[in-house]
Protein backbone atom coordinates (compact mmCIF):
# COMPACT_ATOMS: atom_id res chain seq x y z
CA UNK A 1 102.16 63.72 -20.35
CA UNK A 2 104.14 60.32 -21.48
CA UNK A 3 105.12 61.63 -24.39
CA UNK A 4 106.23 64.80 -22.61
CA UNK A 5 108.38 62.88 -19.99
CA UNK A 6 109.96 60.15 -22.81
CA UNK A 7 110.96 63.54 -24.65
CA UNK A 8 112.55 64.59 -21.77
CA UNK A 9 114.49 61.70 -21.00
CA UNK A 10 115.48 61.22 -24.67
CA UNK A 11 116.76 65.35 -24.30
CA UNK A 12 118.38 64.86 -21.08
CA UNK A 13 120.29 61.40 -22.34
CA UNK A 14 121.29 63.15 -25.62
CA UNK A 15 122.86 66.70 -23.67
CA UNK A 16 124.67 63.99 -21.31
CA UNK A 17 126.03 61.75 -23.88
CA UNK A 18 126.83 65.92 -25.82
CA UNK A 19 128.50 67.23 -22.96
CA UNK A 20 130.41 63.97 -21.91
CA UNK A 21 132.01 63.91 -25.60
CA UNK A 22 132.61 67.36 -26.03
CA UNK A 23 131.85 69.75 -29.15
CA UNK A 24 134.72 69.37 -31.70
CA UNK A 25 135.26 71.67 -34.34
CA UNK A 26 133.85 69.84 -37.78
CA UNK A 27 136.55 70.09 -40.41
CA UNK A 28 135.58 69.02 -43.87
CA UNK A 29 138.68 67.31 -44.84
CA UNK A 30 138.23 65.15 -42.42
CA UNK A 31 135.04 63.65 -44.21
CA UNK A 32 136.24 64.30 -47.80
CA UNK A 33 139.92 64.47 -49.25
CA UNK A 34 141.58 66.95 -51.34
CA UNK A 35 141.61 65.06 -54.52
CA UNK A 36 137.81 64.86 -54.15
CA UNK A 37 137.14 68.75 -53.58
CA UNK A 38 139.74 69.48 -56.58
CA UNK A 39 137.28 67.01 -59.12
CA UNK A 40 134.12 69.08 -57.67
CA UNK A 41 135.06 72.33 -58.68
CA UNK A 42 133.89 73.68 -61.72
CA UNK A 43 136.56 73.94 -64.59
CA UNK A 44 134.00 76.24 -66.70
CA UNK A 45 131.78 78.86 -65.29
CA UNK A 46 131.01 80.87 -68.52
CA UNK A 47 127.21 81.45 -68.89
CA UNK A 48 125.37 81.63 -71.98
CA UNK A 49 123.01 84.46 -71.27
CA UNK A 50 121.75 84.46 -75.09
CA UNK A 51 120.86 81.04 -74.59
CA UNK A 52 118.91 81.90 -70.99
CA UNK A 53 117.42 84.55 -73.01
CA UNK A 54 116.36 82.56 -75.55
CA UNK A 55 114.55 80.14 -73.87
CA UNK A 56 110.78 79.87 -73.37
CA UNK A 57 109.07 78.40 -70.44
CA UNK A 58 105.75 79.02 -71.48
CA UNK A 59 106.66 76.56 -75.00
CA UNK A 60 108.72 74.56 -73.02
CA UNK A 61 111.60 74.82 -75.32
């Protein structure tokens, strides 16, 4: 039952504080700039499919 009440409390605080502050939109570029996205995207996306054929999991090559 004291764990059940501290829970509570903790979840009561935490909608409060939530509510208080507001829900804002979360925008990506706010956390990580342009420059960064362009370097993460691939520049080559061709797939070797002989070379997935080709392999063996059971030889482990």
């Amino acid at each position: 039952m004291k764990k059940f009440v501290s829970t509570l409390a903790i979840f009561i605080l935490v909608l409060t504080l939530w509510l208080m502050i507001g829900m804002k939109k979360v925008n990506k570029t706010d956390y990580v700039s342009q420059a960064v996205l362009d370097m993460s995207k691939p520049l080559d996306v061709t797939i070797d499919i002989e070379f997935i054929k080709g392999l063996n999991p059971a030889n482990g090559k």
